[in-house]
N, C-alpha and C. Protein backbone atom coordinates (compact mmCIF):
# COMPACT_ATOMS: atom_id res chain seq x y z
N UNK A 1 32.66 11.39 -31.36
CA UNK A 1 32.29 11.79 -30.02
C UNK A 1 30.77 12.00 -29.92
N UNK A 2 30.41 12.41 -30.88
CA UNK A 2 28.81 13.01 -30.71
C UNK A 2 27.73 11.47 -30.80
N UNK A 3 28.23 10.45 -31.84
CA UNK A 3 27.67 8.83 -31.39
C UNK A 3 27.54 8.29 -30.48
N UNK A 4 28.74 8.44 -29.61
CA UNK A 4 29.23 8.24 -28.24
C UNK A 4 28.14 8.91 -27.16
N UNK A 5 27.69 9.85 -27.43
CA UNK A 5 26.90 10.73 -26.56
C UNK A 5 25.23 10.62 -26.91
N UNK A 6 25.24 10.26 -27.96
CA UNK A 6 23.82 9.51 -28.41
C UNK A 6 23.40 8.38 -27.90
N UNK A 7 24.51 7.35 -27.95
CA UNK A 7 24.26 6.71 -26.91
C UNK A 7 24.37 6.00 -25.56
N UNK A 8 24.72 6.93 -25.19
CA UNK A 8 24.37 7.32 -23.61
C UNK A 8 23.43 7.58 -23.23
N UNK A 9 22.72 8.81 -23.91
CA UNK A 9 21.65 8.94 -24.09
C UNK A 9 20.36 8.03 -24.29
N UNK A 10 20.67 7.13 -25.37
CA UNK A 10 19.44 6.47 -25.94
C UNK A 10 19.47 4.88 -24.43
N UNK A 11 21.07 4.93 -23.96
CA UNK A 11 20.71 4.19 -22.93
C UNK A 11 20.34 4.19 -21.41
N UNK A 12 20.03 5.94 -21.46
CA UNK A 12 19.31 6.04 -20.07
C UNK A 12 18.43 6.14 -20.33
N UNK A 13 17.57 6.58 -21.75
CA UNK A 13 16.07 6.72 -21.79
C UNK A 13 15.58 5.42 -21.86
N UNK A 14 15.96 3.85 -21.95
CA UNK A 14 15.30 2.63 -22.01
C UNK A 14 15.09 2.33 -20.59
N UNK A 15 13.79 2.14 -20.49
CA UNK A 15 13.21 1.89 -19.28
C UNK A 15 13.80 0.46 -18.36
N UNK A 16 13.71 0.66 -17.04
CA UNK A 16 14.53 -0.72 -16.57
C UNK A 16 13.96 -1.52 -16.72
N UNK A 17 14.16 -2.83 -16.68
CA UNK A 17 13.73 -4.07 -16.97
C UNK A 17 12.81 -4.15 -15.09
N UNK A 18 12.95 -3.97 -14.15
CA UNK A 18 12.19 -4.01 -12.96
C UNK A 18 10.89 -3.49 -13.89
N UNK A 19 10.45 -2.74 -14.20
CA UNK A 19 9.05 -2.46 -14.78
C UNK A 19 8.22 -3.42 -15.22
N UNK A 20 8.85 -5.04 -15.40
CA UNK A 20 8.27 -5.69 -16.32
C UNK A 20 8.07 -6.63 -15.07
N UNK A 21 7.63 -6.31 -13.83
CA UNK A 21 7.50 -7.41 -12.92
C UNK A 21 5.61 -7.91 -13.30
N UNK A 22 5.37 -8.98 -12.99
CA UNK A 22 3.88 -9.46 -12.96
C UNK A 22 3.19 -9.29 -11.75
N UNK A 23 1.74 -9.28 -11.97
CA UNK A 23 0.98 -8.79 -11.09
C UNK A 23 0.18 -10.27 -11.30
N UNK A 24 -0.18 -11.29 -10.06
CA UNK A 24 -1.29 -11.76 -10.15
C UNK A 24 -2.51 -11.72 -10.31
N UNK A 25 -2.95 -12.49 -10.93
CA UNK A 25 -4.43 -11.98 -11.62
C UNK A 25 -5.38 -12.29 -9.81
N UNK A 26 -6.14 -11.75 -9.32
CA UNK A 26 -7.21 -11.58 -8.22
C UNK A 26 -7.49 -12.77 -8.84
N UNK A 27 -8.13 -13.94 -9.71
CA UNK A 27 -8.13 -15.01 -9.44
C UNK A 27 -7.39 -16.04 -8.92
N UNK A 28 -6.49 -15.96 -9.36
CA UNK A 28 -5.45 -17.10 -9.26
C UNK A 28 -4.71 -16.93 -7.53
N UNK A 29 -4.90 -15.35 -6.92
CA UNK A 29 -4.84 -15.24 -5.42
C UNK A 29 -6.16 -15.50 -4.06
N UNK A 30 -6.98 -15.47 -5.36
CA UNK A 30 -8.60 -16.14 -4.56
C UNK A 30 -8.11 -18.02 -4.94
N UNK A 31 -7.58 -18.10 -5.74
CA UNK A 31 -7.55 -19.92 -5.50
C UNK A 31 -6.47 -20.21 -4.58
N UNK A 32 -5.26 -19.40 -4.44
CA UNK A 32 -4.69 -19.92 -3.44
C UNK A 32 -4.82 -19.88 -2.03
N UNK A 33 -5.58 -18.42 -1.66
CA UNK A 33 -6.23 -18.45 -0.51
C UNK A 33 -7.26 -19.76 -0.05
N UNK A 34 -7.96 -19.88 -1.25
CA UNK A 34 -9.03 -21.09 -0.50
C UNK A 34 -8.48 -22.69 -0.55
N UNK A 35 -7.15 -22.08 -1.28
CA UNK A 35 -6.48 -23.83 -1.03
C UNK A 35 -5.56 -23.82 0.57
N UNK A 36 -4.81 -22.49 0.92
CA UNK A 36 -4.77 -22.55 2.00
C UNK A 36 -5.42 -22.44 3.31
N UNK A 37 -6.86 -21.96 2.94
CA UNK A 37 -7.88 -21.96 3.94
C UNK A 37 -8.26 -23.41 3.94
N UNK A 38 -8.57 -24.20 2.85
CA UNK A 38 -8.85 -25.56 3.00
C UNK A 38 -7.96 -26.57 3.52
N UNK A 39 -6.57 -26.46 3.62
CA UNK A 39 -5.74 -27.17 4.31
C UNK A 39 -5.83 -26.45 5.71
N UNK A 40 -5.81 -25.73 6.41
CA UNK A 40 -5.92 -25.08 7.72
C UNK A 40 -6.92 -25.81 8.57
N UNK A 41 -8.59 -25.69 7.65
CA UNK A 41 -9.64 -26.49 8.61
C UNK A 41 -9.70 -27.65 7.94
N UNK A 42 -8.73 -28.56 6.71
CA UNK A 42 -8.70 -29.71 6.96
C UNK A 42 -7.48 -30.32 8.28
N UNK A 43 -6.51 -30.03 8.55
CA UNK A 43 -5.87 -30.22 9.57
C UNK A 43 -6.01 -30.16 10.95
N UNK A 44 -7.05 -29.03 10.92
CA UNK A 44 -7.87 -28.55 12.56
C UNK A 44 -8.90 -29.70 12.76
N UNK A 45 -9.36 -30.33 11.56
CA UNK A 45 -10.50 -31.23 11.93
C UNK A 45 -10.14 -32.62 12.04
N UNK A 46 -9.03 -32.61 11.46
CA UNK A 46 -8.02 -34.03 11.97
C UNK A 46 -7.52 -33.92 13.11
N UNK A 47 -7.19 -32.76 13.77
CA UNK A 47 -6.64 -32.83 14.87
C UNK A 47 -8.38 -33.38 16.20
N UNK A 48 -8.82 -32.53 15.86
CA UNK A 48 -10.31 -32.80 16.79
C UNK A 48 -10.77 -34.08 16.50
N UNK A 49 -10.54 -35.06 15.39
CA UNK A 49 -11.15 -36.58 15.54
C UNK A 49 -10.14 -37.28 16.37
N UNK A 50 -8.67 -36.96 16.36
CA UNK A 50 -7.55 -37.69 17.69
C UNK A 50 -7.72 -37.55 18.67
N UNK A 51 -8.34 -36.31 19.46
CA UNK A 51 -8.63 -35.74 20.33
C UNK A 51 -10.32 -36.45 21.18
């Protein structure tokens, strides 16, 4: 009984696995911003040469 209760124990103190989510690195969210800023005013400026 007292094994039994050890671990129970030892399996609420292991931290959840949600803790292990990733954080983008501020670069790699500055390159996707300027790849979606660069498709935005490449499309706006295709639209203004049809026009």
């Amino acid at each position: 009984m007292r094994i039994a209760g050890f671990i129970a124990f030892l399996a609420m103190a292991v931290p959840a696995h949600a803790a292990d989510t990733t954080v983008p690195e501020p670069s790699a969210l500055a390159l996707f911003g300027i790849g979606v800023l660069g498709v935005i005013i490449g499309r706006h400026g295709s639209r203004r040469k049809r026009d």
